[in-house]
Protein backbone atom coordinates (compact mmCIF):
# COMPACT_ATOMS: atom_id res chain seq x y z
CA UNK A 1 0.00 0.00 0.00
CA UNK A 2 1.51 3.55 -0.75
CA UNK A 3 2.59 5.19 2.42
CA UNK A 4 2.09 9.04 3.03
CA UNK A 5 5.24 10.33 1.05
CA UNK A 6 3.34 8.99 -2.25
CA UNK A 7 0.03 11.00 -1.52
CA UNK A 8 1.58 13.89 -0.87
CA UNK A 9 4.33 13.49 -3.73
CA UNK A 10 0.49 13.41 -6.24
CA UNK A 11 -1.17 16.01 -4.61
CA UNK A 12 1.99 18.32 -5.41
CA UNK A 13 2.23 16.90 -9.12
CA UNK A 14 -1.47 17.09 -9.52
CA UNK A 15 -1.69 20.41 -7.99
CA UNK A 16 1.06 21.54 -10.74
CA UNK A 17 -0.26 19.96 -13.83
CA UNK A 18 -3.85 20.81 -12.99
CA UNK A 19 -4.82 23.14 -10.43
CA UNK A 20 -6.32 26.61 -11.72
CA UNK A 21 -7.86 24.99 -14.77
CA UNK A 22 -10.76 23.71 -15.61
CA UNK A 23 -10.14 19.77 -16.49
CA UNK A 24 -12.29 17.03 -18.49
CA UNK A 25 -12.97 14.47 -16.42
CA UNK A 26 -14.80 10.62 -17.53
CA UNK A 27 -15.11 7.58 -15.84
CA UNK A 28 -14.33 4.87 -18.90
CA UNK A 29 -14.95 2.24 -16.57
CA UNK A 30 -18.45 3.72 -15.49
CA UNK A 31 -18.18 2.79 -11.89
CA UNK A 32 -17.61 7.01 -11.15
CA UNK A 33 -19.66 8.00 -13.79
CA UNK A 34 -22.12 10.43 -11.60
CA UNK A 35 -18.96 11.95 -9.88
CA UNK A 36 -17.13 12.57 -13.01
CA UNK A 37 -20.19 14.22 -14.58
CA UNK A 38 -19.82 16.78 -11.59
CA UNK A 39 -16.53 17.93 -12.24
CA UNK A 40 -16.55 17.61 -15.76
CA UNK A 41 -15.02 20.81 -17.15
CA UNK A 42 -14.74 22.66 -13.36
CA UNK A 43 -11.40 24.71 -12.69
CA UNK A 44 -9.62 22.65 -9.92
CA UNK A 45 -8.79 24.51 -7.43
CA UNK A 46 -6.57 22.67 -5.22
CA UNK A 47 -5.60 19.79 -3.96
CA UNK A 48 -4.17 18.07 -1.06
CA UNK A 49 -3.02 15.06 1.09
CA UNK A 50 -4.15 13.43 4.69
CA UNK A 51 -2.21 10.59 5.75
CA UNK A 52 -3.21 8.24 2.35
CA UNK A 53 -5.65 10.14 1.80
CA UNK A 54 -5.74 12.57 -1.41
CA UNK A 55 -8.50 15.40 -2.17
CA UNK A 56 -9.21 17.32 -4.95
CA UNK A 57 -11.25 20.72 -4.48
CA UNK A 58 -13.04 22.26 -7.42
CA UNK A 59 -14.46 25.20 -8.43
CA UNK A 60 -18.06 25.38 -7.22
CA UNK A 61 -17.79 23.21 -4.03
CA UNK A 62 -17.35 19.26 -5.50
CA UNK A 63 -14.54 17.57 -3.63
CA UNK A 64 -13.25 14.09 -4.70
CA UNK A 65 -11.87 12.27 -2.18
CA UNK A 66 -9.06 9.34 -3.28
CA UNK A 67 -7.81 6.44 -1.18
CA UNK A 68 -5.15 3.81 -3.17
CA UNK A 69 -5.60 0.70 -0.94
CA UNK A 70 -3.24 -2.05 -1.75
CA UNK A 71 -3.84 -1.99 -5.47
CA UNK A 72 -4.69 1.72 -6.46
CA UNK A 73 -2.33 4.09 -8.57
CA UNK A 74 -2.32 6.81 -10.78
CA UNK A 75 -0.94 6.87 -14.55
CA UNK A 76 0.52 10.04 -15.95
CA UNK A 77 1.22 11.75 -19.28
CA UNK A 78 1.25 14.58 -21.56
CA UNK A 79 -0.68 15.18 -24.90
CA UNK A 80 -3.32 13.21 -25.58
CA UNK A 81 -4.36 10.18 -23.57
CA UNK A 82 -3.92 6.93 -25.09
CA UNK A 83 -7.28 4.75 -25.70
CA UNK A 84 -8.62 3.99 -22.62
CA UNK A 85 -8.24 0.30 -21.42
CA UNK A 86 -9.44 -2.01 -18.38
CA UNK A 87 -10.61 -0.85 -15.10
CA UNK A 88 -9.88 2.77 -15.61
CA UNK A 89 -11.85 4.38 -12.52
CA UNK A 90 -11.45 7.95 -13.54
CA UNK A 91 -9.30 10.32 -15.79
CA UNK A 92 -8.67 13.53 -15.98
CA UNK A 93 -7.52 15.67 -18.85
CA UNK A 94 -5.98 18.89 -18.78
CA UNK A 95 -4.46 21.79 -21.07
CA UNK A 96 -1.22 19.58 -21.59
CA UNK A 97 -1.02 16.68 -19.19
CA UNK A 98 -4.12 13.67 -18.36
CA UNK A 99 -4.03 11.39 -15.42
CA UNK A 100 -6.01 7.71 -14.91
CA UNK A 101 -7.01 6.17 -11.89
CA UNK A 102 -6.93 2.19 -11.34
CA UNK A 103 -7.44 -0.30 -8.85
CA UNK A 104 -8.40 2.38 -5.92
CA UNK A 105 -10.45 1.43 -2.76
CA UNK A 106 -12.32 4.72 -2.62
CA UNK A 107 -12.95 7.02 -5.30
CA UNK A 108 -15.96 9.43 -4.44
CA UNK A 109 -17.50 13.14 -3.89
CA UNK A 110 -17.59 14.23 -0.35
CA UNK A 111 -19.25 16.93 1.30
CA UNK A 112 -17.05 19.59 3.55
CA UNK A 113 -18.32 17.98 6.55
CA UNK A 114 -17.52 14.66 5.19
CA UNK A 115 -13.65 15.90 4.71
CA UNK A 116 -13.76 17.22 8.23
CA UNK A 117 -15.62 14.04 9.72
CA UNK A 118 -12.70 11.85 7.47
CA UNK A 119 -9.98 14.55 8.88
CA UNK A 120 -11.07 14.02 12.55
CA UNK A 121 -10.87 10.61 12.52
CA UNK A 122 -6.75 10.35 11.59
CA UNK A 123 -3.67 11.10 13.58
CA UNK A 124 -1.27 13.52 12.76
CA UNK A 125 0.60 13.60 9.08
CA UNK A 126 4.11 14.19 9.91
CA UNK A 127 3.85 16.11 6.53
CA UNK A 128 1.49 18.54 7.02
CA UNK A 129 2.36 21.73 9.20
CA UNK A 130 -0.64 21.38 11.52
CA UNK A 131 0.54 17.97 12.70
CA UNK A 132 1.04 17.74 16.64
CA UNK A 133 3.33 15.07 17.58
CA UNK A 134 1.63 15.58 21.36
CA UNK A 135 -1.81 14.22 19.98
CA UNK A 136 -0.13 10.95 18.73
CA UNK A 137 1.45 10.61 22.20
CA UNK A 138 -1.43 10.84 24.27
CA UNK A 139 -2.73 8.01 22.26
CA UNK A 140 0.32 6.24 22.38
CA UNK A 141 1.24 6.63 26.25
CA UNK A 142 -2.24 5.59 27.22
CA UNK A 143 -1.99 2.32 25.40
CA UNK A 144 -0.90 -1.49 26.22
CA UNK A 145 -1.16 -2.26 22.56
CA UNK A 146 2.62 -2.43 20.89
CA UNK A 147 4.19 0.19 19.57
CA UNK A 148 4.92 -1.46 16.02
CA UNK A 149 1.21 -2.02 16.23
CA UNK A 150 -0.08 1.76 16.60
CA UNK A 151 2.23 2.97 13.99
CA UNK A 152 0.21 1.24 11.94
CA UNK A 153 -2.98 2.75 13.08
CA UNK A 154 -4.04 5.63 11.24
CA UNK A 155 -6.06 7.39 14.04
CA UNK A 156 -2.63 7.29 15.80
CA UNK A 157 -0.36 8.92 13.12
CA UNK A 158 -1.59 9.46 9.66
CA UNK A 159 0.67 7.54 6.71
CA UNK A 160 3.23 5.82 8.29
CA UNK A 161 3.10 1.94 6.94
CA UNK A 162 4.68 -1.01 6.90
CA UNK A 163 8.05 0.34 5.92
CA UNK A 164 8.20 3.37 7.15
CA UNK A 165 7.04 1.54 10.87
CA UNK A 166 9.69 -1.36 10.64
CA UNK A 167 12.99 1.43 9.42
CA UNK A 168 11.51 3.90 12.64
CA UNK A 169 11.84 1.58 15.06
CA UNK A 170 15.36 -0.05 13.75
CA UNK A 171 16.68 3.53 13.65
CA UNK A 172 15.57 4.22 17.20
CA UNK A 173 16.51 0.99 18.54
CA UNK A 174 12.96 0.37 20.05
CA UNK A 175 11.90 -3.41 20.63
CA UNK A 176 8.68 -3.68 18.71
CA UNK A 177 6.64 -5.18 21.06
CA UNK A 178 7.70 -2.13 23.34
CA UNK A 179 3.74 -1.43 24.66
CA UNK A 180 3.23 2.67 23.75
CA UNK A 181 2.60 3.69 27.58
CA UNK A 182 6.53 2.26 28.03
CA UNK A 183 7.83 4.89 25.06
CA UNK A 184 8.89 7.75 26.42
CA UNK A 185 7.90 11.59 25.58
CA UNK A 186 11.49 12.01 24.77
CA UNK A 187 12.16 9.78 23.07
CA UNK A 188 8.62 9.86 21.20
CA UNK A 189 9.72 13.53 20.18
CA UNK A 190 13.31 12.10 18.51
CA UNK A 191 11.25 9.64 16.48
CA UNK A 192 8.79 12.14 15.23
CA UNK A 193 11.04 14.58 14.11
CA UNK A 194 13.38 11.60 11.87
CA UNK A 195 10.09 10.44 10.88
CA UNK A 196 9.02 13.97 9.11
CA UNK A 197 12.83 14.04 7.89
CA UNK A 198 12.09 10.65 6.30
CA UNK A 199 9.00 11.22 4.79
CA UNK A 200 9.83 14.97 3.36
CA UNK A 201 13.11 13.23 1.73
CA UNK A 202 10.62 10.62 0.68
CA UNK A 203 8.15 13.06 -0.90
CA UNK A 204 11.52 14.63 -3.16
CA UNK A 205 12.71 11.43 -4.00
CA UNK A 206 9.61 9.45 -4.67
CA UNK A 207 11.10 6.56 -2.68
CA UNK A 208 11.83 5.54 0.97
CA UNK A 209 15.35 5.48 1.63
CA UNK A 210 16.53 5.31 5.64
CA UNK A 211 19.86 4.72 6.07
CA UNK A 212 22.14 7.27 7.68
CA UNK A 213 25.19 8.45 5.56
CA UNK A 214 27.84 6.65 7.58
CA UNK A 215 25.73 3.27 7.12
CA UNK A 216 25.67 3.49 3.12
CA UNK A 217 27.30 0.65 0.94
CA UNK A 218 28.48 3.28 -1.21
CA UNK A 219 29.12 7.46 -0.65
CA UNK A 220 27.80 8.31 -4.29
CA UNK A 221 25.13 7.20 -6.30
CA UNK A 222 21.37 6.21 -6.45
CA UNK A 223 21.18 2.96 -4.19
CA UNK A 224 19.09 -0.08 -5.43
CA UNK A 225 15.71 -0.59 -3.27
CA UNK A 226 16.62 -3.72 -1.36
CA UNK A 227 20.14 -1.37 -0.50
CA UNK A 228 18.00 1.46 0.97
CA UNK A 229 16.67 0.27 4.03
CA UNK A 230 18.17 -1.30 7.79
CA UNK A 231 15.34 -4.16 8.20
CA UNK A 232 12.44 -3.63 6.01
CA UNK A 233 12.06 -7.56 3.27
CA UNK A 234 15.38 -8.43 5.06
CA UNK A 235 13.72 -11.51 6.57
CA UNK A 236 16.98 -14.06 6.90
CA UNK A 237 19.55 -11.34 5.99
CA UNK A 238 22.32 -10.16 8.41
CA UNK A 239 21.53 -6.95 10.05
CA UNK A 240 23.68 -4.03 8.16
CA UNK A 241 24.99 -2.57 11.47
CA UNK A 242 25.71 -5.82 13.98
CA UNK A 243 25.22 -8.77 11.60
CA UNK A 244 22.53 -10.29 13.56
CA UNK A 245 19.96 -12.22 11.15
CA UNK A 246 17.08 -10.24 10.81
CA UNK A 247 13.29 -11.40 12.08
CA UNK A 248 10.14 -11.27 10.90
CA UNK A 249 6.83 -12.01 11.81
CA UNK A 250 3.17 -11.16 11.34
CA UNK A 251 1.80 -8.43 13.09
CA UNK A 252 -1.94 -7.09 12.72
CA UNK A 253 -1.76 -8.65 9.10
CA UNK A 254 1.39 -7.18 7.73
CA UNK A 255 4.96 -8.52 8.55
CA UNK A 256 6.76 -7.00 10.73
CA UNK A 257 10.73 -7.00 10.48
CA UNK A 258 13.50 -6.14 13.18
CA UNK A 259 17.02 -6.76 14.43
CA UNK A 260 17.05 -8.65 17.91
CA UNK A 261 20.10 -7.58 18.86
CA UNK A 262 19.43 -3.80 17.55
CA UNK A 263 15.67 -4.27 18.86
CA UNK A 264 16.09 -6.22 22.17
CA UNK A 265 13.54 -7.00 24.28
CA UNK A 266 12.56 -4.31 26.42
CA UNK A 267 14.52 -1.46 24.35
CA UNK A 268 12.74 1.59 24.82
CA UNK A 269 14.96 3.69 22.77
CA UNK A 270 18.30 5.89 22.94
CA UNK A 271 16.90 8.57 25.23
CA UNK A 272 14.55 6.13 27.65
């Protein structure tokens, strides 16, 4: 599933290609046929990102709220779109650019109080500028559950997932299975503040990458993906920084990887 950095990284291209225009919008597929009527030939006014969730405002009050899932993505080009083909949700055409949506597990028009209702409901987005690290706290401090398990809760930070939850906690040093009341405020505060590094370098990259300069193969160059992260599909592999085989197991349905000798039992972090 596309973590936060990807939502963000479309509502920016989106926003450029788009935004201030009015755009032709068709739903080959038919199964957003009503909501693409709506905004057919509306100036989009802006759009913007929640967590994994993406919004498009238009001229005249329709909003059209996007969530990927595990299969949903977005296809991009200039000049003229190509024939359209399969499952094609919805696409948009502008002055020079179009865009298709596949595969998506929500594709719909919302009402404002329907954005604010969906809004209210998530955690903080490390990359908006409203987020407040304090609000995922309280929900973390007050809970038995695991702390690799409320990373991956959405009401407790909005669009951290599976990777971005298994590289945190290697880079931290917490034990997984750490319950949130035993993370401390401290060192709750370090995390969040890597975590919006991560994600904002994720966002300009349009990948996840995590490890630190000094733990690189190489000083130059574009790394391959399975060189870019500490623990993260390492399952069986020696752990980059002490050579202990990395673990894996499933954790509220996704796996969840760590170093045991990084990630002992009972680590609560650096600054515990």
């Amino acid at each position: 599933m596309p973590e936060g950095h990807t939502l963000h990284r479309l509502a920016r291209e989106q926003r450029r290609l788009f935004a201030g225009r009015p755009v032709r919008a068709s739903s080959p597929q038919g199964r957003f046929a009503d909501g693409a009527a709506l905004i057919d030939g509306r100036v989009l006014r802006r759009t913007q990102a929640n967590g994994k969730h993406l919004l498009h405002h238009y001229l005249g009050g329709p909003i059209v709220h996007v969530h990927l899932g595990l299969y949903g993505g977005f296809t991009t080009g200039s000049g003229l779109p190509p024939e359209p083909k399969g499952a094609l949700r919805l696409r948009l055409v502008g002055e020079n650019a179009w865009t298709d949506l596949r595969g998506a597990t929500a594709c719909e028009v919302l009402e404002p109080h329907e954005v604010t209702a969906l809004f209210a409901r998530l955690g903080p987005d490390p990359l908006r500028r409203d987020a407040d690290p304090l609000l995922a706290y309280r929900r973390i401090s007050r809970s038995r559950t695991v702390i690799a398990a409320l990373l991956m809760e959405q009401q407790v930070v909005a669009g951290i997932g599976n990777v971005y939850r298994a590289e945190l906690l290697y880079r931290h040093g917490l034990d997984p299975y750490l319950p949130g009341r035993s993370v401390s405020l401290p060192a709750w505060l370090e995390m969040w503040t890597d975590l919006v590094a991560l994600m904002q370098a994720g966002v300009r990259v349009g990948r996840i990458e995590t490890l630190r300069p000094a733990d690189r193969p190489r000083k130059r160059g574009r790394l391959a993906r399975d060189e870019a992260g500490y623990v993260y599909r390492r399952a069986g592999l020696p752990c980059r920084i002490c050579g202990t085989e990395i673990r894996t197991e499933t954790l509220v349905g996704r796996n969840l990887y760590w170093c045991p000798r990084c990630q002992p039992p009972g680590a609560a972090g650096r600054l515990a």
